[in-house]
PDB file of N, CA and C in Angstrom:
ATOM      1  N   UNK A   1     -11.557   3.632  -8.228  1.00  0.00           N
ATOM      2  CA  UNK A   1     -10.673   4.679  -7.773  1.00  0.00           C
ATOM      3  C   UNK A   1      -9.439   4.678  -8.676  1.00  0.00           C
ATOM      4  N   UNK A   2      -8.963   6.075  -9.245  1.00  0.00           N
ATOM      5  CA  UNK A   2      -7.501   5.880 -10.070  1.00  0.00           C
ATOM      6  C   UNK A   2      -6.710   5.777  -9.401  1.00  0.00           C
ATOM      7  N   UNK A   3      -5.197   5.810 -10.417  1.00  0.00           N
ATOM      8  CA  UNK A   3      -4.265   5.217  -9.788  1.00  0.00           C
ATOM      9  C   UNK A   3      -3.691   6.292  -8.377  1.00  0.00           C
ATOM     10  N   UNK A   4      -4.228   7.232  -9.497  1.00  0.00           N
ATOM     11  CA  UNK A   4      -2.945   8.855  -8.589  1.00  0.00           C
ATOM     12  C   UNK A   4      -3.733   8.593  -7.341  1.00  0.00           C
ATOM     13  N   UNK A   5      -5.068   8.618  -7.144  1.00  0.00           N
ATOM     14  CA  UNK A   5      -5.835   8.534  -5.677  1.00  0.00           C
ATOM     15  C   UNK A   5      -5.415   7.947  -5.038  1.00  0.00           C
ATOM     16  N   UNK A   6      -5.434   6.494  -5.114  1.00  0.00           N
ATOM     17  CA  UNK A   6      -4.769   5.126  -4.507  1.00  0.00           C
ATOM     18  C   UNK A   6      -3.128   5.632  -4.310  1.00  0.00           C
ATOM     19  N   UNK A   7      -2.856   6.449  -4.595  1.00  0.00           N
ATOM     20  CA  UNK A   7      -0.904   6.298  -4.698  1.00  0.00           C
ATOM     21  C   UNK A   7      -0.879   7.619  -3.211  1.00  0.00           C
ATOM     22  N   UNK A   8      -1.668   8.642  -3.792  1.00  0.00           N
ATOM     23  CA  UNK A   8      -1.970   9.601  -2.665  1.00  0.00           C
ATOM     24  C   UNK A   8      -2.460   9.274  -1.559  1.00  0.00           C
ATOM     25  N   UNK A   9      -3.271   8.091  -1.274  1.00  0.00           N
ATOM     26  CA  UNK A   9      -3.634   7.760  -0.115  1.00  0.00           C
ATOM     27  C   UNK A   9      -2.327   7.033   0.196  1.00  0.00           C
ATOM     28  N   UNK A  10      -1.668   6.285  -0.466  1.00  0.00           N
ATOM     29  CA  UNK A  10      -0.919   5.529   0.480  1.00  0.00           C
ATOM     30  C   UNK A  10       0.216   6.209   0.693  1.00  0.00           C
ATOM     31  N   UNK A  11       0.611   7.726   0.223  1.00  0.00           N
ATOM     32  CA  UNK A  11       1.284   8.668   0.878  1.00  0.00           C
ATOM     33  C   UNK A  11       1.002   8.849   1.894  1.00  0.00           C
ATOM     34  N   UNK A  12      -0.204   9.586   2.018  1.00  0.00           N
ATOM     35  CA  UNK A  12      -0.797   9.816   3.822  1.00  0.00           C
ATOM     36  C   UNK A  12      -0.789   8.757   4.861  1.00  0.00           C
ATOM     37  N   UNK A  13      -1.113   7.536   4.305  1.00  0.00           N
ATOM     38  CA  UNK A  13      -0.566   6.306   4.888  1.00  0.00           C
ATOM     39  C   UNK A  13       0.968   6.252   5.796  1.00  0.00           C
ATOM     40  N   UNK A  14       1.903   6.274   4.311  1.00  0.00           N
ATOM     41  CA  UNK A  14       3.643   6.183   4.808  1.00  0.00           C
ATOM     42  C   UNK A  14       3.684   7.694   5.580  1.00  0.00           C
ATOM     43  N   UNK A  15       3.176   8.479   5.306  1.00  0.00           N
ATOM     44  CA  UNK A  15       3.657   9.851   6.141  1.00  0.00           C
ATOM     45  C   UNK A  15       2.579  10.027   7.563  1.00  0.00           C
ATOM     46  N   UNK A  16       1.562   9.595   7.634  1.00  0.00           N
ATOM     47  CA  UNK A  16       0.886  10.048   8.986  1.00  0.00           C
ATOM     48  C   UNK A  16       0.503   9.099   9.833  1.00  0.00           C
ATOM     49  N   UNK A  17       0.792   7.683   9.477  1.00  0.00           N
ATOM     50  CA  UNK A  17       0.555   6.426  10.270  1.00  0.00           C
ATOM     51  C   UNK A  17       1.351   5.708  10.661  1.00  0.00           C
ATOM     52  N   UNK A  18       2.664   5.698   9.721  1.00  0.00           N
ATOM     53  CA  UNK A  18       3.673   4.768   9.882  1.00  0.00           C
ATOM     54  C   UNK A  18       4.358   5.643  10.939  1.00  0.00           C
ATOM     55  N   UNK A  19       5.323   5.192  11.830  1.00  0.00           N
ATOM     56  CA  UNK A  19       6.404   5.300  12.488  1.00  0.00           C
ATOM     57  C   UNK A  19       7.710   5.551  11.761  1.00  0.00           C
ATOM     58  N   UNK A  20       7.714   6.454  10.686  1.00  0.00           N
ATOM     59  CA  UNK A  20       9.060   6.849   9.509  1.00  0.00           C
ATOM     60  C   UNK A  20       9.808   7.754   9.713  1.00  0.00           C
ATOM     61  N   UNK A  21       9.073   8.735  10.541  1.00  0.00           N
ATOM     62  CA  UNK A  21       9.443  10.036  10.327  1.00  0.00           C
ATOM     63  C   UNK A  21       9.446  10.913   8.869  1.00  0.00           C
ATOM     64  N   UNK A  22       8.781  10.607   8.375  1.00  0.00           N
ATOM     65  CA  UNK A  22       9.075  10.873   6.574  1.00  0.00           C
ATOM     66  C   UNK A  22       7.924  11.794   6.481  1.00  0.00           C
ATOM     67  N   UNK A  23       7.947  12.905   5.875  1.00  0.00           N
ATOM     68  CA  UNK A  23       6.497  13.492   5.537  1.00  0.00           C
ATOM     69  C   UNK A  23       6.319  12.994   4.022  1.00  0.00           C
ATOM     70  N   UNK A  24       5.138  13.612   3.751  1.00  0.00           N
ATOM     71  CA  UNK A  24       4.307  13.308   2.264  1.00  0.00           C
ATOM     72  C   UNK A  24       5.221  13.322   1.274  1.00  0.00           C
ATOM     73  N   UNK A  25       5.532  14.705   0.904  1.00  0.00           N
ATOM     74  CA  UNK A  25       6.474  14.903  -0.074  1.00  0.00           C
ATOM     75  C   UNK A  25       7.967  14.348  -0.036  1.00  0.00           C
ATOM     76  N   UNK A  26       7.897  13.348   1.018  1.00  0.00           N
ATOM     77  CA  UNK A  26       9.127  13.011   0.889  1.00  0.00           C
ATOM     78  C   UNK A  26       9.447  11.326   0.617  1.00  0.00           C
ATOM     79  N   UNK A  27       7.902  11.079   0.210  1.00  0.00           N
ATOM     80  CA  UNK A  27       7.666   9.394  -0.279  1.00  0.00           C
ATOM     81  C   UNK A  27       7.872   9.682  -1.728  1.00  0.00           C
ATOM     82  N   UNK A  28       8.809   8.681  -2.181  1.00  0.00           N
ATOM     83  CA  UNK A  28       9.126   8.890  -3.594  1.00  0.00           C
ATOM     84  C   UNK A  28       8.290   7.890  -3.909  1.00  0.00           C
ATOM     85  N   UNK A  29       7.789   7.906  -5.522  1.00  0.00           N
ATOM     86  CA  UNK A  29       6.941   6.895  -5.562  1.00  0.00           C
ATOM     87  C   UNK A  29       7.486   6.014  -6.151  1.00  0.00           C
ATOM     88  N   UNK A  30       8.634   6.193  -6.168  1.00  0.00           N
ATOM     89  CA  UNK A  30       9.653   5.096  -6.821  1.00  0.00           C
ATOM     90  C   UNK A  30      10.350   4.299  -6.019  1.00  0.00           C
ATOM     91  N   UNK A  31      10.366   4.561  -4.428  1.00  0.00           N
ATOM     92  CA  UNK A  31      10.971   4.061  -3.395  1.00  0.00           C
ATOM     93  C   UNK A  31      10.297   2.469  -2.726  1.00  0.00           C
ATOM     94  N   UNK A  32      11.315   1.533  -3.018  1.00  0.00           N
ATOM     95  CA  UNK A  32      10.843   0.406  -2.462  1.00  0.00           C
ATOM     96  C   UNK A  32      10.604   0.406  -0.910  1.00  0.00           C
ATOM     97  N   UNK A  33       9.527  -0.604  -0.514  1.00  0.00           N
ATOM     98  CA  UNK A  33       9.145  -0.467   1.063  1.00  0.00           C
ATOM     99  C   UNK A  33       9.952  -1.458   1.972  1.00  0.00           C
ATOM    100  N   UNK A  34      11.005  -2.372   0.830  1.00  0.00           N
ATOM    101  CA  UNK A  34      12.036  -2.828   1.360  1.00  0.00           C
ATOM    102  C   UNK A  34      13.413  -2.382   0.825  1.00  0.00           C
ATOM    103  N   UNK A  35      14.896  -2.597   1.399  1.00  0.00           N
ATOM    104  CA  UNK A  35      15.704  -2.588   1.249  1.00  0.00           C
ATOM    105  C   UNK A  35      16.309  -1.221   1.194  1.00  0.00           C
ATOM    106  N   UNK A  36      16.514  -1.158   0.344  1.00  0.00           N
ATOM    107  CA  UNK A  36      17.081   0.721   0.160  1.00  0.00           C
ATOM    108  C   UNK A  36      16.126   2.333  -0.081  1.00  0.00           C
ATOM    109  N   UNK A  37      14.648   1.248   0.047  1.00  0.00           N
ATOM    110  CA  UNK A  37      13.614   2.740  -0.337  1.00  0.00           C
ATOM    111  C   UNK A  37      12.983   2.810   0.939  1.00  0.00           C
ATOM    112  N   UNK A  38      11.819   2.518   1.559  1.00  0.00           N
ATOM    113  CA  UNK A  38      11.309   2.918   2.890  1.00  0.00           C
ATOM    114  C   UNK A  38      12.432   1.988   4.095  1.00  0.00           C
ATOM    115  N   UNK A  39      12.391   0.610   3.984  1.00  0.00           N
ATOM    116  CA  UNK A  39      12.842  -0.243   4.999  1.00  0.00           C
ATOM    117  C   UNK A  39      12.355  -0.570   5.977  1.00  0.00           C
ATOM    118  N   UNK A  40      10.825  -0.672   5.076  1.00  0.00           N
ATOM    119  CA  UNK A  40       9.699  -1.485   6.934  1.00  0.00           C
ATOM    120  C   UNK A  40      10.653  -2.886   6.659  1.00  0.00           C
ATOM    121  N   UNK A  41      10.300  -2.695   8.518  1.00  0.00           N
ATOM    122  CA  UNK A  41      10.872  -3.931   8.944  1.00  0.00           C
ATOM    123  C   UNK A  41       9.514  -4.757   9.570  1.00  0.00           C
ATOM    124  N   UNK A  42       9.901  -5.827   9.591  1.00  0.00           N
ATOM    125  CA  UNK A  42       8.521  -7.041   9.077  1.00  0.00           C
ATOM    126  C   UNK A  42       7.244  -6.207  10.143  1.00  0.00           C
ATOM    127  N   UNK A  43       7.303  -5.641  11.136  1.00  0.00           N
ATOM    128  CA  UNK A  43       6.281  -5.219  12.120  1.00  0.00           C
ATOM    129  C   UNK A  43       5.923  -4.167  11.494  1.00  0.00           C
ATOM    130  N   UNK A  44       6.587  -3.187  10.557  1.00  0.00           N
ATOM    131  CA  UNK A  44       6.015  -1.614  10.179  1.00  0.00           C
ATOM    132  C   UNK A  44       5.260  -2.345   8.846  1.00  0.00           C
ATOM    133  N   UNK A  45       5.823  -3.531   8.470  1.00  0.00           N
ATOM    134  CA  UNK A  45       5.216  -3.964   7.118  1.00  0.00           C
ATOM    135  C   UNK A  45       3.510  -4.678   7.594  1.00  0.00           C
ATOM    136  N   UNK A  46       3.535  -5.154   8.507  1.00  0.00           N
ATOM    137  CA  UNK A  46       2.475  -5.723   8.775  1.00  0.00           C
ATOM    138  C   UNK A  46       1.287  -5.131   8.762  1.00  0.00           C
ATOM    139  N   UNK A  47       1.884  -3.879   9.935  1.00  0.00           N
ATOM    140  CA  UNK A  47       1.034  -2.435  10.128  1.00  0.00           C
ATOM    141  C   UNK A  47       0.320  -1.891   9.061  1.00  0.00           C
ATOM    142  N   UNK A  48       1.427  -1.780   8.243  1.00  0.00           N
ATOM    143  CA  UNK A  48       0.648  -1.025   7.027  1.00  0.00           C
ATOM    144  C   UNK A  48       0.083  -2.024   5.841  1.00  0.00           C
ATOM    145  N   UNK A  49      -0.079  -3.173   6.222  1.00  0.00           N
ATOM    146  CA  UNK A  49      -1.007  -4.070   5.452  1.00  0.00           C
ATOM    147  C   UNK A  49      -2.108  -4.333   6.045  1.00  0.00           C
ATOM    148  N   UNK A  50      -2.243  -3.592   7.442  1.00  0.00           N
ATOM    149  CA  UNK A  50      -3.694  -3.540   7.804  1.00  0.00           C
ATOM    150  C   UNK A  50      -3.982  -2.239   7.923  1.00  0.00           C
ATOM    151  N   UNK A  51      -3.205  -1.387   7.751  1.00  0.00           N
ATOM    152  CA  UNK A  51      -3.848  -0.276   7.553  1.00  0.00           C
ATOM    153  C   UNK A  51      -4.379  -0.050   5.763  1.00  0.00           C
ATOM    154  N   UNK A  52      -3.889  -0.475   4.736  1.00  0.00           N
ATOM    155  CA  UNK A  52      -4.289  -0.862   3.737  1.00  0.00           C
ATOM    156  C   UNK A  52      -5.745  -1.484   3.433  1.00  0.00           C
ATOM    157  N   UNK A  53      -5.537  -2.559   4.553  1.00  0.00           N
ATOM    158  CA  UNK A  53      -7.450  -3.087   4.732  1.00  0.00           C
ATOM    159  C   UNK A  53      -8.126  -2.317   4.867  1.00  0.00           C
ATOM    160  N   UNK A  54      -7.639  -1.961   5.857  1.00  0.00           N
ATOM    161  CA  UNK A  54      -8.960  -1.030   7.225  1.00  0.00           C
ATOM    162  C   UNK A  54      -9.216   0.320   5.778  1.00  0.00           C
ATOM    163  N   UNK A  55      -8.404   0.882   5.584  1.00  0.00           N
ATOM    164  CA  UNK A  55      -8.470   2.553   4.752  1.00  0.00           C
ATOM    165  C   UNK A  55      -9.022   1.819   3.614  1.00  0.00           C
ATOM    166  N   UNK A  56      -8.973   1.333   2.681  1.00  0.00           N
ATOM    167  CA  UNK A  56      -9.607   0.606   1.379  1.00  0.00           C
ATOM    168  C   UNK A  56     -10.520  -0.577   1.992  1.00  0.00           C
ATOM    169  N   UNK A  57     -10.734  -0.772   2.713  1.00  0.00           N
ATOM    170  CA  UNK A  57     -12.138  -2.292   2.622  1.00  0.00           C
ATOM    171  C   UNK A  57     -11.704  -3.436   2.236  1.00  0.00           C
ATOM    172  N   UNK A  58     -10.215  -3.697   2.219  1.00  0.00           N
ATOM    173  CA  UNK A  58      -9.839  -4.993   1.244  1.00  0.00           C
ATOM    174  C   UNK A  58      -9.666  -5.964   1.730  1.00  0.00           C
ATOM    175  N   UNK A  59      -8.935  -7.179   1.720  1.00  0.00           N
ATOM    176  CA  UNK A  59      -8.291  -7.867   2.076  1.00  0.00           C
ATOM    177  C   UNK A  59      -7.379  -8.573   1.201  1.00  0.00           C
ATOM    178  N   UNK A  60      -6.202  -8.216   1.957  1.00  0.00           N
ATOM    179  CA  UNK A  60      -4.510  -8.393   1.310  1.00  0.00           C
ATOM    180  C   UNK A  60      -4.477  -9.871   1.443  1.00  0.00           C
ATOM    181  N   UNK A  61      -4.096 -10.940   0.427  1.00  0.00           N
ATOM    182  CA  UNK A  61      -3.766 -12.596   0.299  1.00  0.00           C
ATOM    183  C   UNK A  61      -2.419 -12.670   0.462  1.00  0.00           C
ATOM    184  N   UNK A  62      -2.610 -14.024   1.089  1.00  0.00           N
ATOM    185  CA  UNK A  62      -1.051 -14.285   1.419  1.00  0.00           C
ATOM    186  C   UNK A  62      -0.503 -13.962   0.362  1.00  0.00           C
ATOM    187  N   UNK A  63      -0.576 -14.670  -1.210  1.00  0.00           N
ATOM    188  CA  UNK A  63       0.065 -14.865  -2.283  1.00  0.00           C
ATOM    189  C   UNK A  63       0.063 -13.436  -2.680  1.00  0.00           C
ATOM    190  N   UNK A  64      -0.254 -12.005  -2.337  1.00  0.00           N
ATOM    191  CA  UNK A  64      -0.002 -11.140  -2.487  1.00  0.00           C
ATOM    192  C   UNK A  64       1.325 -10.699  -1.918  1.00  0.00           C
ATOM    193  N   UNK A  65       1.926 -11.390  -1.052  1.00  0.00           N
ATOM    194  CA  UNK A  65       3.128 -10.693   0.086  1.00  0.00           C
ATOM    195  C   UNK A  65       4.151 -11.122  -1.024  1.00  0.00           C
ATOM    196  N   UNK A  66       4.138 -10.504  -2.253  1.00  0.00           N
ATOM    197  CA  UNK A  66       6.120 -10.840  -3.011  1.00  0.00           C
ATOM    198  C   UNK A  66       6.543  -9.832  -2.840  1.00  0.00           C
ATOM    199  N   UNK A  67       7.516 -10.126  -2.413  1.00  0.00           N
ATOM    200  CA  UNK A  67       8.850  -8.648  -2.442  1.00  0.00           C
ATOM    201  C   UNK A  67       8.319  -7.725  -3.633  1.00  0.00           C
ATOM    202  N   UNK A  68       8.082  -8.272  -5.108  1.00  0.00           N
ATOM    203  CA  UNK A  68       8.141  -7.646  -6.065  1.00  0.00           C
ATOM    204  C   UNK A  68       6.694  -7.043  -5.747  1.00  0.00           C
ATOM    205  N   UNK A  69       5.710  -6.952  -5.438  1.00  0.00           N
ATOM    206  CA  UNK A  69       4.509  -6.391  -4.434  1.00  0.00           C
ATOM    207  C   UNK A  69       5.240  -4.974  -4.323  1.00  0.00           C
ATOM    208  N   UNK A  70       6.078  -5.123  -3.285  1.00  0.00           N
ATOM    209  CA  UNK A  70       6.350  -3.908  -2.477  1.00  0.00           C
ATOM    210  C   UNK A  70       7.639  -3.139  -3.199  1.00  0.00           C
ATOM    211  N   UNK A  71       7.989  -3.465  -4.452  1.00  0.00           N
ATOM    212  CA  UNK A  71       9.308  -2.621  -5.371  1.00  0.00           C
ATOM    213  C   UNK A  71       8.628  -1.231  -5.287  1.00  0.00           C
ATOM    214  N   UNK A  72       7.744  -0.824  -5.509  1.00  0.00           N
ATOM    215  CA  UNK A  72       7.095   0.677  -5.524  1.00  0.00           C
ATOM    216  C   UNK A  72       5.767   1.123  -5.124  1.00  0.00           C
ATOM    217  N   UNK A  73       5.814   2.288  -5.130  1.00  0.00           N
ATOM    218  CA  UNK A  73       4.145   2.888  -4.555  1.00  0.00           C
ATOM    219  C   UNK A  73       3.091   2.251  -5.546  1.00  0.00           C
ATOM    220  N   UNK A  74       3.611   2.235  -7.167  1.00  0.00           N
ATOM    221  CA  UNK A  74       3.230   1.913  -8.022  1.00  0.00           C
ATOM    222  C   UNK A  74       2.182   0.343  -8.384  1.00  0.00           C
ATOM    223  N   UNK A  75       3.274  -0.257  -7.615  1.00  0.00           N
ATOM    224  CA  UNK A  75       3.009  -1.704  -7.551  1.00  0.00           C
ATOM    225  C   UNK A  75       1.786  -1.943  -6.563  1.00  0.00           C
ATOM    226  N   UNK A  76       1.766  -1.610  -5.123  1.00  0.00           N
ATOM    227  CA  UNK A  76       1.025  -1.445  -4.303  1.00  0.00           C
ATOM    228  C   UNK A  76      -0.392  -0.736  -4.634  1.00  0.00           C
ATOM    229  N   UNK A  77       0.045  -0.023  -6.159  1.00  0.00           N
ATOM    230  CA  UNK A  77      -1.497   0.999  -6.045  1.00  0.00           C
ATOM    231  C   UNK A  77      -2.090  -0.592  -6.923  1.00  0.00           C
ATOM    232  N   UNK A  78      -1.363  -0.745  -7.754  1.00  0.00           N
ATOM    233  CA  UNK A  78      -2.218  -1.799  -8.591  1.00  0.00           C
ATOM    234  C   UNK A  78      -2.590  -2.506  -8.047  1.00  0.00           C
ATOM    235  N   UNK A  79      -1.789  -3.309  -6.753  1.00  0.00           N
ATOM    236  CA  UNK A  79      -2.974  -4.233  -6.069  1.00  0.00           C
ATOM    237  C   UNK A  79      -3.888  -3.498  -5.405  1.00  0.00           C
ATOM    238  N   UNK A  80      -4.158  -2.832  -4.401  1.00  0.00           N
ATOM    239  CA  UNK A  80      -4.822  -1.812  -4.034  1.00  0.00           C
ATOM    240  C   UNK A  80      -6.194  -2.185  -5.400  1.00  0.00           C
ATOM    241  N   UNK A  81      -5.894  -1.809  -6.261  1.00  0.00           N
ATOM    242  CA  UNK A  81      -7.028  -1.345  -7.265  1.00  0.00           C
ATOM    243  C   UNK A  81      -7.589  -2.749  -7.791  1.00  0.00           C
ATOM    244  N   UNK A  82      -6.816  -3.758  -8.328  1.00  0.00           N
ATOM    245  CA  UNK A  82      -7.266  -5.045  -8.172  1.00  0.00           C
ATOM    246  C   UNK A  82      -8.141  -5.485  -7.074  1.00  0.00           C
ATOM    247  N   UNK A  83      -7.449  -4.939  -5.750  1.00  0.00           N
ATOM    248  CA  UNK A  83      -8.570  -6.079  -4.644  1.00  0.00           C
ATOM    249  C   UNK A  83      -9.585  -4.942  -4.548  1.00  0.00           C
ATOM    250  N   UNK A  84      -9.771  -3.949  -5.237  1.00  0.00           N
ATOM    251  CA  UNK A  84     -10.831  -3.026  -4.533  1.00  0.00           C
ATOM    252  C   UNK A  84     -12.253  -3.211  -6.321  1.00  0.00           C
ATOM    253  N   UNK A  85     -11.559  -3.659  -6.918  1.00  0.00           N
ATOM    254  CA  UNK A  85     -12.254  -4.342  -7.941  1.00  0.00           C
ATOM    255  C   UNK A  85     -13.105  -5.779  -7.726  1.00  0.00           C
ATOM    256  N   UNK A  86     -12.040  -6.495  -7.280  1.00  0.00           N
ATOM    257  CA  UNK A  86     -12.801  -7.752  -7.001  1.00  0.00           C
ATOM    258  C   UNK A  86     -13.732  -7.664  -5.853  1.00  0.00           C
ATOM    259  N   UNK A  87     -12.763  -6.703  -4.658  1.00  0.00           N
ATOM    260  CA  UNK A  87     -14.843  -6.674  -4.006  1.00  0.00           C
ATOM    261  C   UNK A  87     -16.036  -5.640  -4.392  1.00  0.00           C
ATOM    262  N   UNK A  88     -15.529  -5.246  -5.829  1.00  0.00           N
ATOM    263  CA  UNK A  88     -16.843  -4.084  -6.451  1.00  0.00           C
ATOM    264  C   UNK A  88     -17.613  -5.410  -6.670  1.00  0.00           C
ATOM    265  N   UNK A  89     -16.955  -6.529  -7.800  1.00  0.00           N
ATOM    266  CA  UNK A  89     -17.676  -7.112  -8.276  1.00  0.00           C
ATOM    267  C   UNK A  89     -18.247  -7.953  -7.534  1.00  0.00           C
ATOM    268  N   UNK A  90     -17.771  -8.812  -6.060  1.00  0.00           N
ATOM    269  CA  UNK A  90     -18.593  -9.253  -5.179  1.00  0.00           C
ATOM    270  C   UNK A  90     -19.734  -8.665  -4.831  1.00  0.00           C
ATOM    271  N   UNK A  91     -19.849  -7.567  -4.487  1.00  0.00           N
ATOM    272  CA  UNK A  91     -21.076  -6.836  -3.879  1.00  0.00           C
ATOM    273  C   UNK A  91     -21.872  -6.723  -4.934  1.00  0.00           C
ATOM    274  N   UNK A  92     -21.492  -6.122  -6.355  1.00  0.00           N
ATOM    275  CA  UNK A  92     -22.788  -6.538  -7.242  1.00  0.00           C
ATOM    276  C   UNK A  92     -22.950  -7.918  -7.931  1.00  0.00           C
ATOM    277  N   UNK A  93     -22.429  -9.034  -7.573  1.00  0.00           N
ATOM    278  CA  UNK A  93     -22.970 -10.392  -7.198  1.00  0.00           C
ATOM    279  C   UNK A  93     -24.012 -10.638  -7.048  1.00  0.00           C
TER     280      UNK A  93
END
């Protein structure tokens, strides 16, 4: 899956699942999901690391949770695309 897909889903994500009040067009993709850009607080962050599973098939590692993880939409698509790689290559194992 590319990046723009992965970045667009996790728009619909921050705009139709989360508790933000924020619509689509109003997720910058430059906006961190801490501090001064979204501001999940540890329960909206959790949420949407299982909604991340559940919508992609993945599973998020602890050693994935760095702040620097969540600096942008950007960052998030790349893991996103990493763990959705490593279980391509599991299944054709």
């Amino acid at each position: 899956m590319d990046k723009s897909r992965v970045i667009d889903i996790l728009k619909q994500i921050i705009a139709e699942d989360l508790d933000l009040n924020i619509g689509y067009d109003q997720v910058d993709d430059a906006a961190s999901f801490l501090e001064d850009g979204l501001a999940l607080d540890s329960i909206s962050m959790a949420e949407f690391i299982n909604l991340l599973e559940r919508r992609f098939q993945i599973r998020i590692l602890d050693e994935d949770l760095e702040s620097a993880t969540f600096q942008s939409l950007d960052n998030v698509a790349a893991l996103v695309q990493k763990r959705l790689a490593e279980s391509a290559c599991e299944v054709g194992a």
